[in-house]
C-alpha atoms as a PDB file:
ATOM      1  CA  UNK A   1     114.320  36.260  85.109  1.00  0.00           C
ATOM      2  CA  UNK A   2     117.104  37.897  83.390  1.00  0.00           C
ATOM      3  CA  UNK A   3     119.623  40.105  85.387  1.00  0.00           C
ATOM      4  CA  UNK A   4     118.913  43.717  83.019  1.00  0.00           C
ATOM      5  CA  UNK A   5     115.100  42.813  83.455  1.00  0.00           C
ATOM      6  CA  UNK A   6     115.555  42.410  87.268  1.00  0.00           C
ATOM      7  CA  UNK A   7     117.703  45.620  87.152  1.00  0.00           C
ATOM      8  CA  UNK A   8     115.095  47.695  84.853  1.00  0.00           C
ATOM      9  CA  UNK A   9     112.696  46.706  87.528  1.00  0.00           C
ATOM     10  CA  UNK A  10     114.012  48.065  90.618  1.00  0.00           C
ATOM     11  CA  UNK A  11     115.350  51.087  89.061  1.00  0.00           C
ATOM     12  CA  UNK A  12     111.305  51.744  87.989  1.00  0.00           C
ATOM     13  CA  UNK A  13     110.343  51.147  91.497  1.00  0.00           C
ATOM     14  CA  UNK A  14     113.013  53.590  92.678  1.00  0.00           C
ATOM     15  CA  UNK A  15     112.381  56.001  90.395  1.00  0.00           C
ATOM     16  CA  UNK A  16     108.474  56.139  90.978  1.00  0.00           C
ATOM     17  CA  UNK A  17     108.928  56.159  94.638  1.00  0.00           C
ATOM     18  CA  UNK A  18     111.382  59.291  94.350  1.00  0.00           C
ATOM     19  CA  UNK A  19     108.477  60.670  92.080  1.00  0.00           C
ATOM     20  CA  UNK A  20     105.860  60.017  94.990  1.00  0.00           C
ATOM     21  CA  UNK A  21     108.150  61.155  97.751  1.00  0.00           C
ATOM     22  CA  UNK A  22     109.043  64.876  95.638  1.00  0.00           C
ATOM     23  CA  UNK A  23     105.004  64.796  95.096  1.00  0.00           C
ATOM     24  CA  UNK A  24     103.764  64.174  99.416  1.00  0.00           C
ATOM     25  CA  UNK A  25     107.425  66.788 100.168  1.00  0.00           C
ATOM     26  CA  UNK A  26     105.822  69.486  97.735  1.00  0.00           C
ATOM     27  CA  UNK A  27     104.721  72.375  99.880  1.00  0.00           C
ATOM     28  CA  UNK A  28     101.238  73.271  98.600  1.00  0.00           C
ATOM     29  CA  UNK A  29      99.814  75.885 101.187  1.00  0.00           C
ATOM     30  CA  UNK A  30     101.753  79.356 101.952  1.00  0.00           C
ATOM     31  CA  UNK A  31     102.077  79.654 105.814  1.00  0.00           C
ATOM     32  CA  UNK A  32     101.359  83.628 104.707  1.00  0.00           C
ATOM     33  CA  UNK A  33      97.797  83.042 104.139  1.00  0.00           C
ATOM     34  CA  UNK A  34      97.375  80.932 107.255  1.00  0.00           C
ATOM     35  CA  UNK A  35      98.237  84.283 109.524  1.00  0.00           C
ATOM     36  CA  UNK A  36      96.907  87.608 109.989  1.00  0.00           C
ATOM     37  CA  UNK A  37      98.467  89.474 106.860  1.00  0.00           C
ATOM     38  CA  UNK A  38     102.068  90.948 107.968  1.00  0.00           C
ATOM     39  CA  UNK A  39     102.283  94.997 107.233  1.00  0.00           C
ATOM     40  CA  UNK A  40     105.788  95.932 107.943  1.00  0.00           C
ATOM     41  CA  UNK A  41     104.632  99.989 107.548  1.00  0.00           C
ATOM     42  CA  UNK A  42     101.905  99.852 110.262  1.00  0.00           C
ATOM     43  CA  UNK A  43     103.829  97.353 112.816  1.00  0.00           C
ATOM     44  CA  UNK A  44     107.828  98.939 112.824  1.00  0.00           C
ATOM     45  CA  UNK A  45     107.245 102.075 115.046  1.00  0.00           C
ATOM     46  CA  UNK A  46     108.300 105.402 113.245  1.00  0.00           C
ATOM     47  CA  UNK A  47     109.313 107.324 116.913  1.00  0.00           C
ATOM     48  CA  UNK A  48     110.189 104.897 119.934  1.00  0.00           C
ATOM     49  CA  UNK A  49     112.515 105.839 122.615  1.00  0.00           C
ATOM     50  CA  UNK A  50     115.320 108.489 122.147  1.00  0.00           C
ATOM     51  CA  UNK A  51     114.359 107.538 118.011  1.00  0.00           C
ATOM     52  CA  UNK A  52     112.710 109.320 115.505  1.00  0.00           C
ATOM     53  CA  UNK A  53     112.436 108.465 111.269  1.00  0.00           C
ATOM     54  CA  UNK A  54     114.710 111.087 109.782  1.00  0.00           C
ATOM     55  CA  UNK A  55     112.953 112.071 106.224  1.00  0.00           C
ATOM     56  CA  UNK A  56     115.271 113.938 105.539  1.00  0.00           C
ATOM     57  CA  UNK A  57     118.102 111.015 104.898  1.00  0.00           C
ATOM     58  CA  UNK A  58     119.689 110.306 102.087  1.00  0.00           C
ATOM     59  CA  UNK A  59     122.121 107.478 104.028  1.00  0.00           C
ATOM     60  CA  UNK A  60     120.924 104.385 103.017  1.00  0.00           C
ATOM     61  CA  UNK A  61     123.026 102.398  99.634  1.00  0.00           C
ATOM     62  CA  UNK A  62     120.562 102.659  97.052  1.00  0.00           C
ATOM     63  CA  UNK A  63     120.409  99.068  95.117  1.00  0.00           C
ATOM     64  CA  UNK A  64     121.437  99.053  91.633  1.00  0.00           C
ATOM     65  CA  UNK A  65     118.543  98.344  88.736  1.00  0.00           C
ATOM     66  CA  UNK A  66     119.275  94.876  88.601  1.00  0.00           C
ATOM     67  CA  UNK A  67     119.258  94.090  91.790  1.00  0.00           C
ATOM     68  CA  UNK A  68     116.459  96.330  92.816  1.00  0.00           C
ATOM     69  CA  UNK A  69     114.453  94.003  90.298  1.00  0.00           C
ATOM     70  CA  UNK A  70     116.036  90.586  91.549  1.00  0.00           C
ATOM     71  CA  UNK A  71     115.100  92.018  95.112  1.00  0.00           C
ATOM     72  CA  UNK A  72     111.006  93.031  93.749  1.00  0.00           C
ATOM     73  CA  UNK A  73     111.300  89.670  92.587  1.00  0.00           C
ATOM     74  CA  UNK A  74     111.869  87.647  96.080  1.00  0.00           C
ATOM     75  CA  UNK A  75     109.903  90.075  98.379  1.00  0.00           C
ATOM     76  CA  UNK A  76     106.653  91.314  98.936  1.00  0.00           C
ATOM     77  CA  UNK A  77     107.549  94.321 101.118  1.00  0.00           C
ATOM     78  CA  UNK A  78     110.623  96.079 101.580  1.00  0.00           C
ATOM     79  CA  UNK A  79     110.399  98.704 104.468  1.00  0.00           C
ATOM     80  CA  UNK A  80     113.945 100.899 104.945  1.00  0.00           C
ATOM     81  CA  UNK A  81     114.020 103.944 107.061  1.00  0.00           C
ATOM     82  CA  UNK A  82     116.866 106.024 108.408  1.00  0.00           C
ATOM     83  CA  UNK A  83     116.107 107.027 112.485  1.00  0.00           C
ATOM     84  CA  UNK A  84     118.001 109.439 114.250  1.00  0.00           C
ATOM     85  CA  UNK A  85     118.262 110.770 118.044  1.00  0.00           C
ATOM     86  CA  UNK A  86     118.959 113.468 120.586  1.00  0.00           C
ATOM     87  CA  UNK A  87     122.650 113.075 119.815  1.00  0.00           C
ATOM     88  CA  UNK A  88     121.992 113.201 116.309  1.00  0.00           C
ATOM     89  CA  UNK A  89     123.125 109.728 115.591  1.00  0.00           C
ATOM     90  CA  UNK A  90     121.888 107.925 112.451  1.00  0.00           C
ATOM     91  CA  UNK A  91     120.372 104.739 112.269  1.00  0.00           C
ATOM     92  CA  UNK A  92     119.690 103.085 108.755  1.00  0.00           C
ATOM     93  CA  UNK A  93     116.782 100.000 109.010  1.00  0.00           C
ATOM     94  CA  UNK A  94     115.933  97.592 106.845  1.00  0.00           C
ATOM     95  CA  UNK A  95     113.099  94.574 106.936  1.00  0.00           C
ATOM     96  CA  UNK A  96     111.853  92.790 103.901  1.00  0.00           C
ATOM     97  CA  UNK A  97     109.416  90.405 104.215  1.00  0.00           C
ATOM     98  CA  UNK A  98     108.937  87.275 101.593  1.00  0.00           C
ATOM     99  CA  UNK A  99     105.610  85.110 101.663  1.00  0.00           C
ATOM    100  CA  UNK A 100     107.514  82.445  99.959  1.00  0.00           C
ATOM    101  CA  UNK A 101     110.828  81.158 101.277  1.00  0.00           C
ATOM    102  CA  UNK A 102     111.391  78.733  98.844  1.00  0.00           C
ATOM    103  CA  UNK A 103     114.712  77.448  97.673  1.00  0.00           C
ATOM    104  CA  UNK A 104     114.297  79.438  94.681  1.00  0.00           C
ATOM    105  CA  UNK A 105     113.299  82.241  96.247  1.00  0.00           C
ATOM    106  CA  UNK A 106     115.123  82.621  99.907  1.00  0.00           C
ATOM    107  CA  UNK A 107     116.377  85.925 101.418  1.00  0.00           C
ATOM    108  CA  UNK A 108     119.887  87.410 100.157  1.00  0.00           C
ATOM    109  CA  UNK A 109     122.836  87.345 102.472  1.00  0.00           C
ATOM    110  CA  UNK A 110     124.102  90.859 103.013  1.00  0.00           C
ATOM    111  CA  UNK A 111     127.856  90.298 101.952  1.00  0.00           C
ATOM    112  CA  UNK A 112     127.011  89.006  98.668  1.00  0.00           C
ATOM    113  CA  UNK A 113     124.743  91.646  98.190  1.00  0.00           C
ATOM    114  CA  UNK A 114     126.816  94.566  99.334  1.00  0.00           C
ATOM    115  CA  UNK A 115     129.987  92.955  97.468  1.00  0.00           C
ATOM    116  CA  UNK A 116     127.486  93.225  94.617  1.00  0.00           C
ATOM    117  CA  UNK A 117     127.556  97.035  95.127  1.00  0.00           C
ATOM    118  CA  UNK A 118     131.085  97.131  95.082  1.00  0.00           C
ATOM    119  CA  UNK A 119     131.909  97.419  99.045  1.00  0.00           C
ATOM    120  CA  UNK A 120     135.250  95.357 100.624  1.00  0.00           C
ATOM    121  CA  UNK A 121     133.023  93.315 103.263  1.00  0.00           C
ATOM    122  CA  UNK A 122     135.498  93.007 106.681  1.00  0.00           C
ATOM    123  CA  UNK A 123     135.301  91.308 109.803  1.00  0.00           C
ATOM    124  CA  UNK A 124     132.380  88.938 109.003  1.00  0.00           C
ATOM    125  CA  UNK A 125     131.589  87.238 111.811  1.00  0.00           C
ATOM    126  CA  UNK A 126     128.532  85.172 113.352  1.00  0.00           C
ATOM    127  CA  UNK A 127     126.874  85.954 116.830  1.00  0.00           C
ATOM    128  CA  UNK A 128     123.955  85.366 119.388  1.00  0.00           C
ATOM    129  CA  UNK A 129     123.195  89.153 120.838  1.00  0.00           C
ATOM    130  CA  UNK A 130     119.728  89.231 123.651  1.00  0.00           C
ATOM    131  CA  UNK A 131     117.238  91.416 121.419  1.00  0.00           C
ATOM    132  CA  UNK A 132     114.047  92.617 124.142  1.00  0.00           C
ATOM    133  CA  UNK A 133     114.493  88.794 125.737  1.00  0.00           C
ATOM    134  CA  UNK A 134     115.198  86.627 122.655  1.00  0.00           C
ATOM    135  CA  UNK A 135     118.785  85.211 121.708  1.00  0.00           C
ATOM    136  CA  UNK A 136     119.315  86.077 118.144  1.00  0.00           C
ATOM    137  CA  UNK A 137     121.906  84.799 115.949  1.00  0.00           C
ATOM    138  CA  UNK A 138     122.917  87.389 114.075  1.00  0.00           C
ATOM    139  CA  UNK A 139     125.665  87.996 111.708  1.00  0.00           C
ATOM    140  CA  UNK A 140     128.158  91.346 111.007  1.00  0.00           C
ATOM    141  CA  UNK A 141     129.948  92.916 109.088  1.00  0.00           C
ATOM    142  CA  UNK A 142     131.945  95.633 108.277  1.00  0.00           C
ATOM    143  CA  UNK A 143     131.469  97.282 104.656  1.00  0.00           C
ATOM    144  CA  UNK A 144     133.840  99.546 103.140  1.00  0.00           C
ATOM    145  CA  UNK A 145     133.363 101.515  99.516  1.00  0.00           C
ATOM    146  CA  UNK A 146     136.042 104.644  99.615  1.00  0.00           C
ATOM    147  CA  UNK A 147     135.022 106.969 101.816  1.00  0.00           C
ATOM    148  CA  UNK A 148     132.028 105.198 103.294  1.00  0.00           C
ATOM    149  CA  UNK A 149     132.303 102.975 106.434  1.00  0.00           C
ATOM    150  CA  UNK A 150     129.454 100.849 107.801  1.00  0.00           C
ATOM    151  CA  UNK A 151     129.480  98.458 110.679  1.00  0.00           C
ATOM    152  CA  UNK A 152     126.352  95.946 109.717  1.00  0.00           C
ATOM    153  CA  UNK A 153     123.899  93.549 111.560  1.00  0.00           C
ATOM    154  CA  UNK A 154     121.383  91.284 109.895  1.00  0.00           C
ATOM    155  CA  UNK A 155     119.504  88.140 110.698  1.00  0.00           C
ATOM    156  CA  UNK A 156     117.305  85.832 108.455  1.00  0.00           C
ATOM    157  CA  UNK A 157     113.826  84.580 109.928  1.00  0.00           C
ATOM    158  CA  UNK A 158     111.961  81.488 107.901  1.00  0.00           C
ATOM    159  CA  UNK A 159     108.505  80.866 109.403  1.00  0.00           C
ATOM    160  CA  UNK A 160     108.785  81.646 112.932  1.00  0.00           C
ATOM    161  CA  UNK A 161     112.482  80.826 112.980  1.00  0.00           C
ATOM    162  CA  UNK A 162     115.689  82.759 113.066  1.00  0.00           C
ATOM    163  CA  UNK A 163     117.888  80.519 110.717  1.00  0.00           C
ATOM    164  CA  UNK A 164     121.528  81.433 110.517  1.00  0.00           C
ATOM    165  CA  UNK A 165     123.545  78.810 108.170  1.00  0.00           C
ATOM    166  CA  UNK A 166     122.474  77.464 105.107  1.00  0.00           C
ATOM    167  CA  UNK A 167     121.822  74.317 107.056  1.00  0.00           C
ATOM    168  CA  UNK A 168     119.640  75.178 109.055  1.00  0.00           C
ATOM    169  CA  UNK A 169     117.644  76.939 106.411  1.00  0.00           C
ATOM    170  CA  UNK A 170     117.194  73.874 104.639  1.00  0.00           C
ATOM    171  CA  UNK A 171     115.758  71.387 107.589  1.00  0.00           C
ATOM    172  CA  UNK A 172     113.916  74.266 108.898  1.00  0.00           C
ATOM    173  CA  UNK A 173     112.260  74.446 105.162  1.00  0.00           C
ATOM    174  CA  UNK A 174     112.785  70.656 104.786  1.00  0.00           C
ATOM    175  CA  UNK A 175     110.242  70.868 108.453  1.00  0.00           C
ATOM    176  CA  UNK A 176     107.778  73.051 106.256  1.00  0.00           C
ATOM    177  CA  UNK A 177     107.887  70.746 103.415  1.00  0.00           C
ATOM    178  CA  UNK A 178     106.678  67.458 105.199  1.00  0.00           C
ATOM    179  CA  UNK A 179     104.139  69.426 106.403  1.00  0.00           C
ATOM    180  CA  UNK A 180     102.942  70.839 103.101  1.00  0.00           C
ATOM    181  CA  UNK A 181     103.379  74.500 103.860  1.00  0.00           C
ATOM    182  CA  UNK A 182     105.858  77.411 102.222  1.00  0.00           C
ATOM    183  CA  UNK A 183     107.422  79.241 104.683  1.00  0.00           C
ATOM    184  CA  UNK A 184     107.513  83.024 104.646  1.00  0.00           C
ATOM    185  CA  UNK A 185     110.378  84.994 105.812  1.00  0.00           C
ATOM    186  CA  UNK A 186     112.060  87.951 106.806  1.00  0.00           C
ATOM    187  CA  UNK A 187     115.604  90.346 106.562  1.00  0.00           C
ATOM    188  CA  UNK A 188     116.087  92.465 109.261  1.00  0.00           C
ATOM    189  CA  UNK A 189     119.368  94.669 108.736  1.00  0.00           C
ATOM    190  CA  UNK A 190     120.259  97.817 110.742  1.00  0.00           C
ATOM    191  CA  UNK A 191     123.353  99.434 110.136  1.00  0.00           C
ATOM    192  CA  UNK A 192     124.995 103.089 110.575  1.00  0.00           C
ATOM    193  CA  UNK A 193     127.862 104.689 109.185  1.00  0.00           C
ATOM    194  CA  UNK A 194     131.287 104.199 111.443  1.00  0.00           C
ATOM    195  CA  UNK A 195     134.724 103.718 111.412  1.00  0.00           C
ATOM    196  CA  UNK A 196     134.335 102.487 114.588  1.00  0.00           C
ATOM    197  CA  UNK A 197     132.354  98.975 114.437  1.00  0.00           C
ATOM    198  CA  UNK A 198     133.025  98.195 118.271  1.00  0.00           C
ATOM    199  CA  UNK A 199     130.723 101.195 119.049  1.00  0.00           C
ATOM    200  CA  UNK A 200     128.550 101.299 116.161  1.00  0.00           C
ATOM    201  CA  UNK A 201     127.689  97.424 116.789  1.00  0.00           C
ATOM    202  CA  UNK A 202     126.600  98.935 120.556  1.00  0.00           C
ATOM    203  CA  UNK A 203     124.614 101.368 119.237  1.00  0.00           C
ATOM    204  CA  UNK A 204     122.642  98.967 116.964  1.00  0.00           C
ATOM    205  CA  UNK A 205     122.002  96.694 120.003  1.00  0.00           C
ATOM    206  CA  UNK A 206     120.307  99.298 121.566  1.00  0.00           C
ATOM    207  CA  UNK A 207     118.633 100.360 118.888  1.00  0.00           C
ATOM    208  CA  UNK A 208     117.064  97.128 118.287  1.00  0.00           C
ATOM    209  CA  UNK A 209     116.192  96.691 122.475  1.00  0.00           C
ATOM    210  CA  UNK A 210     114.051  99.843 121.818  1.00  0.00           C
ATOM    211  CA  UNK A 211     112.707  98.908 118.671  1.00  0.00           C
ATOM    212  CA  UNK A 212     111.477  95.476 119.489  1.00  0.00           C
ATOM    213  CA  UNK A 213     110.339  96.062 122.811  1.00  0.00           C
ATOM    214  CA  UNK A 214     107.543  98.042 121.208  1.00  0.00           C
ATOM    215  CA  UNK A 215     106.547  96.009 118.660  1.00  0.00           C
ATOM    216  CA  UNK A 216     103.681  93.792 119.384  1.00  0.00           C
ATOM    217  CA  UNK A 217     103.813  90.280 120.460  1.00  0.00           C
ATOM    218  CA  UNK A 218     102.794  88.927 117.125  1.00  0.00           C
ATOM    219  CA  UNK A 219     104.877  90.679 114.956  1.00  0.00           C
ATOM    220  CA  UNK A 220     107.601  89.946 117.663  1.00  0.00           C
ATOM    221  CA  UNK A 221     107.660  86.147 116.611  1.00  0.00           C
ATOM    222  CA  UNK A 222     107.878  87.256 113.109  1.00  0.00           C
ATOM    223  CA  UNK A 223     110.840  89.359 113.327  1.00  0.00           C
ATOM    224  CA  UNK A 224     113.028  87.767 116.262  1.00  0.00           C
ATOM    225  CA  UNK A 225     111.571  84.097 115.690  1.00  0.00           C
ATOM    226  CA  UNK A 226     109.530  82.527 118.496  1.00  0.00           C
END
């Protein structure tokens, strides 16, 4: 048999056996519609602890057009709230929620998007913080635009997962694959406005002790992984 038939051959086989493999790793069933529906609204508390929403604020960056629509386009809900306390501290919250964490469609990190808005993003730095029991790996930041200063904290959940590097995104999605599901997902961002990002970082980690600790159990997994 000639050498560039034996060579056409094998590169077939290869190339219908990558075709089956892409085919048995293509997720086919959303992990969403496997669980009790998620409603962000009805399961984040609007008064726990020394907190209460503040309707009155006007703190939190509002997105521009285009990326309000790239945003509409990757999540299904999008709660944001600004709480405040006895002291009169401010505390802006964000969660959006995604049914479909694919690698098309996968949660926005925070510095890219606030860089987007035009903020100088300082002091990035990655870190495990105890939220009500759970180790979180979380990542901050501080965002400057002129006159506005704000200390950040975010984390990234895919299925019931806290993923904090791209790499562990993809083999916890990679995980989801071989099983034929489509991970859902979650941002959960608090922030408040500081020049002071030791303290502001404080206040956000007891914020979030307060917050969690009254959400329920199964809405606990979804936000702080499981």
């Amino acid at each position: 048999m000639k050498k560039s038939l034996v060579t056409s051959l094998v590169l077939g086989v290869l190339m219908l056996s990558a075709g089956v493999a892409t085919k048995a790793l293509t997720p086919t069933v959303k992990m969403a519609d496997r669980e009790a529906p998620l409603n962000l609204n009805r399961v984040v508390p609007e008064q726990f602890g020394d907190w209460h929403v503040d309707p009155d604020a006007q703190a939190n960056v509002v997105p521009s057009p285009d990326v309000k629509a790239n945003l509409d386009k990757i999540y299904d809900q999008i709660l944001s709230r600004t709480y405040i306390n006895s002291r009169g501290e401010r505390m802006m919250l964000t969660i959006t929620y995604g049914s479909q964490q694919t690698q098309d469609l996968r949660a926005h990190r925070q510095e890219v998007c606030y860089a987007a808005q035009g903020f100088a993003i300082n002091a990035l730095t990655h870190e495990t913080i105890d939220v009500a029991g759970h180790k979180v790996p979380v990542t901050r930041m501080f965002a400057e635009k002129e006159q506005r200063k704000e200390p950040v904290t975010y984390w990234f959940t895919m299925g019931n997962q806290v993923v904090l590097s791209r790499t562990e995104r993809f083999m916890v999605q990679l995980k989801y694959s071989v099983a034929g599901v489509i991970p859902d997902g979650l941002l959960v961002r608090v922030s408040n406005l500081s020049g002071d990002p030791a303290t502001a970082y404080a206040l956000q980690h007891a914020f979030l002790n307060q917050l969690m600790a009254t959400v329920d159990k199964t809405a606990s997994v979804k936000l702080l992984g499981s």
